[in-house]
PDB file of N, CA and C in Angstrom:
ATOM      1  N   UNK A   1       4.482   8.057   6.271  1.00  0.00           N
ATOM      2  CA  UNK A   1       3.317   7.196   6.389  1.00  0.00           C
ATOM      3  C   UNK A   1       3.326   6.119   5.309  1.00  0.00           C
ATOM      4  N   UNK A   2       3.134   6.714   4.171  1.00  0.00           N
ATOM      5  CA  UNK A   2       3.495   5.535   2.977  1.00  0.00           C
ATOM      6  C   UNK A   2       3.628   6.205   1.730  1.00  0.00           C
ATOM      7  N   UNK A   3       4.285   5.143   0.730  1.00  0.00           N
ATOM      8  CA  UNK A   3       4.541   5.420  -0.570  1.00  0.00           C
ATOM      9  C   UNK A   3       3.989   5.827  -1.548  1.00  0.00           C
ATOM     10  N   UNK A   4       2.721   5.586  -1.356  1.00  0.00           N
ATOM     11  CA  UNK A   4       0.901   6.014  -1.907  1.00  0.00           C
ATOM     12  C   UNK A   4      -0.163   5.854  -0.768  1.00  0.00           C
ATOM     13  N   UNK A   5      -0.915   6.720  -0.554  1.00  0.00           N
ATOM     14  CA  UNK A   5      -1.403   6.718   0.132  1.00  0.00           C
ATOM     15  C   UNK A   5      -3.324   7.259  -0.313  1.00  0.00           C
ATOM     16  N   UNK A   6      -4.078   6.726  -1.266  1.00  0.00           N
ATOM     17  CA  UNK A   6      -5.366   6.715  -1.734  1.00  0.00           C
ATOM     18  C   UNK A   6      -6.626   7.205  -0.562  1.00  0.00           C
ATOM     19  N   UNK A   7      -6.784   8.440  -0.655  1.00  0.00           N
ATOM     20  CA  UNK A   7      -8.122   8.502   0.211  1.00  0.00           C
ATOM     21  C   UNK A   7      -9.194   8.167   0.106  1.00  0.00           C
ATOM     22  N   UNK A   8     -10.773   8.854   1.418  1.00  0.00           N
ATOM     23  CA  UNK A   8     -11.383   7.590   0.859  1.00  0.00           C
ATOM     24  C   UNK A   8     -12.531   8.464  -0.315  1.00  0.00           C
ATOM     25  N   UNK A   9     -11.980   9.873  -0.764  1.00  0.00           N
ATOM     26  CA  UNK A   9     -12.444  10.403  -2.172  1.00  0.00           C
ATOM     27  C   UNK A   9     -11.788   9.758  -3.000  1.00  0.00           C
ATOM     28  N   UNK A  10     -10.792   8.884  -3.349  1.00  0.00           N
ATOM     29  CA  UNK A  10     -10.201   8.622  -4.207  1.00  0.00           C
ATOM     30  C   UNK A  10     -11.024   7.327  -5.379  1.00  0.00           C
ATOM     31  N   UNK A  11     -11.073   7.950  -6.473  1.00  0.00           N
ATOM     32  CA  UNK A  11     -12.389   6.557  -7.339  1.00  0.00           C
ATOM     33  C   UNK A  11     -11.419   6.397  -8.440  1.00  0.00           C
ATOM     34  N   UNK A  12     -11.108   5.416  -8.929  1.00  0.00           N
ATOM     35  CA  UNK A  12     -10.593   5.334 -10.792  1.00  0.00           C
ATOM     36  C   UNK A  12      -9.300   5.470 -10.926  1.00  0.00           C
ATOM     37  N   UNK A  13      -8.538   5.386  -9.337  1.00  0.00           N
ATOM     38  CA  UNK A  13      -7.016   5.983  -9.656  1.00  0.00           C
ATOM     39  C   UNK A  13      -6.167   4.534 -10.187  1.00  0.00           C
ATOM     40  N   UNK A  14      -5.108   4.682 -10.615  1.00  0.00           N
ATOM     41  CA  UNK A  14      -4.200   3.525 -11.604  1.00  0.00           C
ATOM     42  C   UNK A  14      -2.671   3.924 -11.046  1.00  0.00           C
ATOM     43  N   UNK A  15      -2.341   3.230  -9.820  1.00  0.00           N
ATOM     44  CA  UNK A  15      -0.963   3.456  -9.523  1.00  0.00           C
ATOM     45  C   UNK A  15      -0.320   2.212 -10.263  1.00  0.00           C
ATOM     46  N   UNK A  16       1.048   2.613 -10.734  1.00  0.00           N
ATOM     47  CA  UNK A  16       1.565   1.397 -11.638  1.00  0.00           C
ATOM     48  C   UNK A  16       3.365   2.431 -11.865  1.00  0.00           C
ATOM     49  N   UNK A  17       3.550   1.416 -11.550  1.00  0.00           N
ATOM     50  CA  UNK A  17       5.338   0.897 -11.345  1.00  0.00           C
ATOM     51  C   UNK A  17       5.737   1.817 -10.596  1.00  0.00           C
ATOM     52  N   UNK A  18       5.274   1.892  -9.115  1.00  0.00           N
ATOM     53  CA  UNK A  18       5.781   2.522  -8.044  1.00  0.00           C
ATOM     54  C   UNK A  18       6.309   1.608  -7.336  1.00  0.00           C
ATOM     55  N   UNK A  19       7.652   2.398  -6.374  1.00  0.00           N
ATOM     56  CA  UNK A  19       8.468   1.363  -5.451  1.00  0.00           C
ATOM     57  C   UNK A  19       8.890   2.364  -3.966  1.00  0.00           C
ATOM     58  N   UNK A  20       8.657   0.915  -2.734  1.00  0.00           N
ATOM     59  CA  UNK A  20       9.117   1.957  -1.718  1.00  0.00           C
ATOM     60  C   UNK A  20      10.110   1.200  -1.576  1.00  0.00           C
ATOM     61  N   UNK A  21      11.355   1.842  -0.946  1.00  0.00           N
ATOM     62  CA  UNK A  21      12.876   0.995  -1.005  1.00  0.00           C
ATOM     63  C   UNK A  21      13.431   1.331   0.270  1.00  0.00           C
ATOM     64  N   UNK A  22      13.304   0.452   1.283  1.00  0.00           N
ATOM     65  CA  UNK A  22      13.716   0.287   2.741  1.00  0.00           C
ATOM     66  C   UNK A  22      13.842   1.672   3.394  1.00  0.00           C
ATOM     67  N   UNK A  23      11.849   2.101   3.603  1.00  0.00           N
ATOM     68  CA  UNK A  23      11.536   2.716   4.714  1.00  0.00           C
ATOM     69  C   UNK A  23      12.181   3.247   5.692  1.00  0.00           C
ATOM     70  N   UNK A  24      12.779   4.844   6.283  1.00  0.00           N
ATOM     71  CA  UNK A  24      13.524   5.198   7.570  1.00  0.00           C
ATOM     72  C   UNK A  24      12.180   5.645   8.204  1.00  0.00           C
ATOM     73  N   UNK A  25      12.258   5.619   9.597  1.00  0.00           N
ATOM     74  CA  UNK A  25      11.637   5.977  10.458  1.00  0.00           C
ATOM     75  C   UNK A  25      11.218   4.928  11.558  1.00  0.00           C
ATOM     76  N   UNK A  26      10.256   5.197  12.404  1.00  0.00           N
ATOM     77  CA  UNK A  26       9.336   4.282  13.672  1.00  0.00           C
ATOM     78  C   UNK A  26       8.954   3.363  13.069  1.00  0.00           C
ATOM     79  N   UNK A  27       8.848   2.704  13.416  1.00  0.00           N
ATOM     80  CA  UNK A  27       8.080   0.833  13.166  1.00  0.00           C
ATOM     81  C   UNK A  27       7.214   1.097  14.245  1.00  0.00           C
ATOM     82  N   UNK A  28       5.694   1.646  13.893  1.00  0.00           N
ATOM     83  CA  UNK A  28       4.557   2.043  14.817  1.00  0.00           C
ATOM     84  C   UNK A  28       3.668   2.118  14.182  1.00  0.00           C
ATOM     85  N   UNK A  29       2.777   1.750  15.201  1.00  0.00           N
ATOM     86  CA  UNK A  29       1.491   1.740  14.802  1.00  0.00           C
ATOM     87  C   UNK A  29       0.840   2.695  13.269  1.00  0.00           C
ATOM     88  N   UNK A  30       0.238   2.568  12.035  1.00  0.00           N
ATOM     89  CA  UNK A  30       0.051   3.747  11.241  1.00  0.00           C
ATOM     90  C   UNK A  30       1.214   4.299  11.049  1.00  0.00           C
ATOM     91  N   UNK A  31       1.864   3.547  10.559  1.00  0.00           N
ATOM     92  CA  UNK A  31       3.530   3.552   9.988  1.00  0.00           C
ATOM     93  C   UNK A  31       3.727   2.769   8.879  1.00  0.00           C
ATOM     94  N   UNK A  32       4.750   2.966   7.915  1.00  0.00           N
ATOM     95  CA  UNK A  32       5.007   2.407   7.188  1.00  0.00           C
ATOM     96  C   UNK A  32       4.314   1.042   6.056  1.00  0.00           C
ATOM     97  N   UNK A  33       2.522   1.813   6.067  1.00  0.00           N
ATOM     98  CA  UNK A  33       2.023   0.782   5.067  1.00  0.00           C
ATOM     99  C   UNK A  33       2.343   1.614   3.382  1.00  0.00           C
ATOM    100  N   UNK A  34       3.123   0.969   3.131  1.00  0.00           N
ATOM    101  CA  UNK A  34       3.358   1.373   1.177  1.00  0.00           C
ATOM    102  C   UNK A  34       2.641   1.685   0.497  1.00  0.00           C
ATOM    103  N   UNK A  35       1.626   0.506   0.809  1.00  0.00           N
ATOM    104  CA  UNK A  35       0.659   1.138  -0.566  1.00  0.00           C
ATOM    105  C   UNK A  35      -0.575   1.220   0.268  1.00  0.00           C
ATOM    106  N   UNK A  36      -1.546   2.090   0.367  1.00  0.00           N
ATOM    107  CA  UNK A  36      -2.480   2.003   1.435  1.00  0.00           C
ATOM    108  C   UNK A  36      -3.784   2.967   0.455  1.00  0.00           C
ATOM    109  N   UNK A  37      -5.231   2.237   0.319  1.00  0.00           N
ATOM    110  CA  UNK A  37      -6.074   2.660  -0.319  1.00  0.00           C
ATOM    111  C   UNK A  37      -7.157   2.686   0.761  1.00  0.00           C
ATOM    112  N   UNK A  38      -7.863   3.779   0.631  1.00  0.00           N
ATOM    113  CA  UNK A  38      -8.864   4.224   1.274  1.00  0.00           C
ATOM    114  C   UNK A  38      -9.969   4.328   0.744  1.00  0.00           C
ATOM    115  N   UNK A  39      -9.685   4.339  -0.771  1.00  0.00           N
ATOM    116  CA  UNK A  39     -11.009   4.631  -1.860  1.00  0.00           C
ATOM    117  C   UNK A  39     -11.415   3.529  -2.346  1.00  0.00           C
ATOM    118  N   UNK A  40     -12.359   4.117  -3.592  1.00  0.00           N
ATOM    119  CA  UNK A  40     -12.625   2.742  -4.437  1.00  0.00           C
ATOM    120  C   UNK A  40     -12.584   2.481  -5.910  1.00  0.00           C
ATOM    121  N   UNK A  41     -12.826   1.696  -6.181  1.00  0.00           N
ATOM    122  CA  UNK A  41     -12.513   1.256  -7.971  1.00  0.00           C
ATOM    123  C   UNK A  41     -10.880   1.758  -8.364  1.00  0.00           C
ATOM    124  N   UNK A  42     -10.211   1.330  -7.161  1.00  0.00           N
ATOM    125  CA  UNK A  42      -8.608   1.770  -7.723  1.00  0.00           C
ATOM    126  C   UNK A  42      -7.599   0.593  -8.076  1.00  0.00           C
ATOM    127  N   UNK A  43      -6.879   0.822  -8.994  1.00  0.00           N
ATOM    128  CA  UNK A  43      -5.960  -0.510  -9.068  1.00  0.00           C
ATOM    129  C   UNK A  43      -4.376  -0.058  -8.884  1.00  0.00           C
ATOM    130  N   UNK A  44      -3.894  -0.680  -8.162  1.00  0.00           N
ATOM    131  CA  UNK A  44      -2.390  -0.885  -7.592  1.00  0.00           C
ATOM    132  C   UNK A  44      -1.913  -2.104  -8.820  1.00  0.00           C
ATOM    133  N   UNK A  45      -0.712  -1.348  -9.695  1.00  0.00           N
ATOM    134  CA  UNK A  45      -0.239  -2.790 -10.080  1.00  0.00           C
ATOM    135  C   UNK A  45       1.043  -2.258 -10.307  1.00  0.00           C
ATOM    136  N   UNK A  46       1.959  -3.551 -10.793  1.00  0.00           N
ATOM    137  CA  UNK A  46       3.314  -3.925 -10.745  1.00  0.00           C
ATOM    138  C   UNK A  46       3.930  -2.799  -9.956  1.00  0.00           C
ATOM    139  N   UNK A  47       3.961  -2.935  -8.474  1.00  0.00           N
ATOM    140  CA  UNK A  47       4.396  -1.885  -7.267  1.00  0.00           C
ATOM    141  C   UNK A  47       5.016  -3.070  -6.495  1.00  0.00           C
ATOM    142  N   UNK A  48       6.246  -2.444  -5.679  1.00  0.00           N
ATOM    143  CA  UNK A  48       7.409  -3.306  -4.927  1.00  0.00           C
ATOM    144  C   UNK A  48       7.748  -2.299  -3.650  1.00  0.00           C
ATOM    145  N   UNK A  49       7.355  -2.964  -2.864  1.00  0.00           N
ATOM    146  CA  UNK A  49       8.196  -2.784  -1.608  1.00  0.00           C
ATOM    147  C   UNK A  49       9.311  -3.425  -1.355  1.00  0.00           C
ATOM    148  N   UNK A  50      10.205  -3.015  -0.457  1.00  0.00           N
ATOM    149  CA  UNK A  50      11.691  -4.055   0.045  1.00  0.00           C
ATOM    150  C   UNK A  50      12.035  -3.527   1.411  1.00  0.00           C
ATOM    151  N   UNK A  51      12.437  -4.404   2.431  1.00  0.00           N
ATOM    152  CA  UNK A  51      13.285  -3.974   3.530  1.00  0.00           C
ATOM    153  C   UNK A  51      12.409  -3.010   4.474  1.00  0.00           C
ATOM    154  N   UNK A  52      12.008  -3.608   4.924  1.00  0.00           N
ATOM    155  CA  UNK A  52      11.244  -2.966   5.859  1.00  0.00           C
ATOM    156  C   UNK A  52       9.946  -2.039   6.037  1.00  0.00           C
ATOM    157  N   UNK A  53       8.872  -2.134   4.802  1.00  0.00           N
ATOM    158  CA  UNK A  53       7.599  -2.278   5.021  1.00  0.00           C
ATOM    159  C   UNK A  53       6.606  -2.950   5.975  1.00  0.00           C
ATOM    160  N   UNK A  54       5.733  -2.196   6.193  1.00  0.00           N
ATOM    161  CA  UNK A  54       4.788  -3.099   7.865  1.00  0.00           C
ATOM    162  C   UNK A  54       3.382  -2.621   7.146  1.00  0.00           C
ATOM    163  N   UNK A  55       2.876  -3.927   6.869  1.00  0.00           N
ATOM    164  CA  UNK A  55       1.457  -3.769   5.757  1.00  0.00           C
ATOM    165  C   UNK A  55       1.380  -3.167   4.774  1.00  0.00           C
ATOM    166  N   UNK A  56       2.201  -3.639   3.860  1.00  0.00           N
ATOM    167  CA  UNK A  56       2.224  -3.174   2.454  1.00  0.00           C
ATOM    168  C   UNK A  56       1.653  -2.680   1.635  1.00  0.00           C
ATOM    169  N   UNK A  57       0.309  -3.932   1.316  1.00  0.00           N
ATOM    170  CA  UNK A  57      -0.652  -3.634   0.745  1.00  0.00           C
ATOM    171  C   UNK A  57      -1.686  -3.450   1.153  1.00  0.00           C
ATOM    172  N   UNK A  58      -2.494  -2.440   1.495  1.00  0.00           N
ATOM    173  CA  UNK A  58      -3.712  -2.533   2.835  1.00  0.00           C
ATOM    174  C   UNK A  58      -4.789  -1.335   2.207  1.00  0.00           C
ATOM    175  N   UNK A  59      -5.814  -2.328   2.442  1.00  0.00           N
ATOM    176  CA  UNK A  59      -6.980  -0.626   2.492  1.00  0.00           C
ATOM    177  C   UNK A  59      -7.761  -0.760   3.823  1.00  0.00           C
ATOM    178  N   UNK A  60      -8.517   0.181   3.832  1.00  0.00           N
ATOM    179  CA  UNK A  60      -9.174   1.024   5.823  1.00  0.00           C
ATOM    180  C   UNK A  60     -10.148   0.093   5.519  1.00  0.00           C
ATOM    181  N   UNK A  61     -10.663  -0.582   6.753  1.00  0.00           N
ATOM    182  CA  UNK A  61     -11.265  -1.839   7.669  1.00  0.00           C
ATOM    183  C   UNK A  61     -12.888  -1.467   6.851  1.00  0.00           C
ATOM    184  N   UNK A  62     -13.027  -0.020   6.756  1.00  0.00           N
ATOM    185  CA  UNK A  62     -14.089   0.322   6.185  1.00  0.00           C
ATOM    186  C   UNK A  62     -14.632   0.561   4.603  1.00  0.00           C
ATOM    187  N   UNK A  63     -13.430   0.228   4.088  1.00  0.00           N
ATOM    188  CA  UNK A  63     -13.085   0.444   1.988  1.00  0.00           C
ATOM    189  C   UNK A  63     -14.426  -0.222   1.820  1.00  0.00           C
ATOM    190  N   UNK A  64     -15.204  -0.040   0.697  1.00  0.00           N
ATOM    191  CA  UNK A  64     -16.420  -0.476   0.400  1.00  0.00           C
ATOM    192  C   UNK A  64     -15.210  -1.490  -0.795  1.00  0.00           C
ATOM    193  N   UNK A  65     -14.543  -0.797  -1.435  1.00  0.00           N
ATOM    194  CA  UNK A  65     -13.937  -1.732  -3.091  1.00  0.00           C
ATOM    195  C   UNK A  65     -15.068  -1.202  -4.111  1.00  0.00           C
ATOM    196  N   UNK A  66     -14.833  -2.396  -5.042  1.00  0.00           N
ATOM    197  CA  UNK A  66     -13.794  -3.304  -5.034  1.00  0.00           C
ATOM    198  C   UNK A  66     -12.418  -2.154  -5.707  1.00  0.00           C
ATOM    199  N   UNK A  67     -11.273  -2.718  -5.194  1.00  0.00           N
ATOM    200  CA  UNK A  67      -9.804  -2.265  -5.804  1.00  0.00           C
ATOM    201  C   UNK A  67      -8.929  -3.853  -5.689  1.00  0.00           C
ATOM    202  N   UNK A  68      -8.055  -3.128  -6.703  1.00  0.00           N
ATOM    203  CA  UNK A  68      -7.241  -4.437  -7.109  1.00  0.00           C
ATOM    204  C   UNK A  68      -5.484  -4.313  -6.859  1.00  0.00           C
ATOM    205  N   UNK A  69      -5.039  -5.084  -6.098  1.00  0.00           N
ATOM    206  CA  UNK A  69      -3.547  -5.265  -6.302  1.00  0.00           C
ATOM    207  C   UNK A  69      -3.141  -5.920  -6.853  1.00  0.00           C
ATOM    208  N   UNK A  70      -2.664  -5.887  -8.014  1.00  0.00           N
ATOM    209  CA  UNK A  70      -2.175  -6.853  -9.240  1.00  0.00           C
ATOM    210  C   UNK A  70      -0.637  -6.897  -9.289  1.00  0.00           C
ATOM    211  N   UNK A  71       0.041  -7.863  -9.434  1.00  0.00           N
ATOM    212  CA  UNK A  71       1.513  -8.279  -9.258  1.00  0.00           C
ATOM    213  C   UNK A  71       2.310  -7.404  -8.982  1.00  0.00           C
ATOM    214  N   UNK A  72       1.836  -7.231  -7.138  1.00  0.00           N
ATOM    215  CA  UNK A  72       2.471  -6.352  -6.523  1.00  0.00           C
ATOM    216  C   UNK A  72       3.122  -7.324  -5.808  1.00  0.00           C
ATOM    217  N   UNK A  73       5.042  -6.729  -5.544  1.00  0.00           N
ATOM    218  CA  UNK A  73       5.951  -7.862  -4.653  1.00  0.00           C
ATOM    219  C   UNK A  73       6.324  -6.876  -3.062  1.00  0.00           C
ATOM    220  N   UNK A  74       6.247  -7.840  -2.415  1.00  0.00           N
ATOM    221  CA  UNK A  74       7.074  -7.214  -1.245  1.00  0.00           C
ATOM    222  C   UNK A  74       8.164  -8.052  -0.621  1.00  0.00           C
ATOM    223  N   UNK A  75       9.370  -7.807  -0.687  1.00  0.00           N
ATOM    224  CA  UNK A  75      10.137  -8.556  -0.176  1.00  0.00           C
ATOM    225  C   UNK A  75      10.446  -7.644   1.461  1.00  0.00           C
ATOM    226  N   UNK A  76      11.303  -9.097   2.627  1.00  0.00           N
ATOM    227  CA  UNK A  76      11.819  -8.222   4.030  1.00  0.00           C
ATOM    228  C   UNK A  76      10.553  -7.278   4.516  1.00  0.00           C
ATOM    229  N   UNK A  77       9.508  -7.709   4.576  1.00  0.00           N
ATOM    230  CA  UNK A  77       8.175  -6.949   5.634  1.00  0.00           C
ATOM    231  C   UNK A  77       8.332  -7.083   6.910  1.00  0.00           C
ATOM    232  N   UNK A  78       8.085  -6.292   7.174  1.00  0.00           N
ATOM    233  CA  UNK A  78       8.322  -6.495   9.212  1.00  0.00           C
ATOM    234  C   UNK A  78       7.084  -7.238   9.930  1.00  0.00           C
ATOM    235  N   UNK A  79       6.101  -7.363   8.982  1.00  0.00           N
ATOM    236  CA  UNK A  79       4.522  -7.585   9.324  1.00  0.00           C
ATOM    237  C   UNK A  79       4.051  -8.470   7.801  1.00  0.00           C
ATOM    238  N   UNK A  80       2.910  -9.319   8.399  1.00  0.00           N
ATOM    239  CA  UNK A  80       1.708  -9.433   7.278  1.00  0.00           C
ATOM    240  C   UNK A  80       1.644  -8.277   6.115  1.00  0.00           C
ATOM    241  N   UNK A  81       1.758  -8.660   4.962  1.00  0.00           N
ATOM    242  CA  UNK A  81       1.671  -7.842   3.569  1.00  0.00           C
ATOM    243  C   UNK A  81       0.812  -6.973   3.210  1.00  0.00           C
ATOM    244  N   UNK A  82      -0.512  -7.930   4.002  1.00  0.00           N
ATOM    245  CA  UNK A  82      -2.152  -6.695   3.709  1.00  0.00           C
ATOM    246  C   UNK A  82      -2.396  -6.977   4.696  1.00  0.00           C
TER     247      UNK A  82
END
C-alpha cells in the first residue's frame, strides 16, 4: 500500500528521511501512495520517492490537518504527486 502510511488516530507524528525506491506490485486503485496521512498535526519531511509511485504525497479527502510535507522529492510518478 505505501511506505508510511499515518492513520486517522495518528496526531504529532515526525516522519523524516524515509524513502520508497521503485514500488513492485499493481498500479491500482489504493496502490502505491508513499507517503499517505490520515491524521493530524503530522509532518512528513526530507522523504523521496522514485520510479514508480502513484500519489505520493496524499492525505484522505476527509484529513481535518493541518500536516506538513516539507522538502519532500518524487521523481518517475505514474500519477499527480498529491
Amino acid at each position: 500500500y505505501s511506505c508510511v502510511s499515518l492513520g486517522d488516530a495518528a496526531h504529532f507524528i515526525t516522519v523524516d528521511n524515509c524513502s520508497m525506491n521503485s514500488p513492485k506490485g499493481a498500479y491500482a486503485s489504493g496502490r502505491r501512495y508513499s507517503f499517505n496521512n490520515d491524521g493530524q498535526r503530522n509532518l512528513f519531511q526530507n522523504c523521496l520517492s522514485t520510479d514508480g509511485g502513484r500519489h505520493n504525497y496524499v492525505s484522505g479527502s476527509w484529513t481535518p490537518g493541518p500536516s506538513v510535507f516539507y522538502n519532500c522529492v518524487a521523481t518517475g510518478s505514474l500519477s499527480d504527486a498529491g
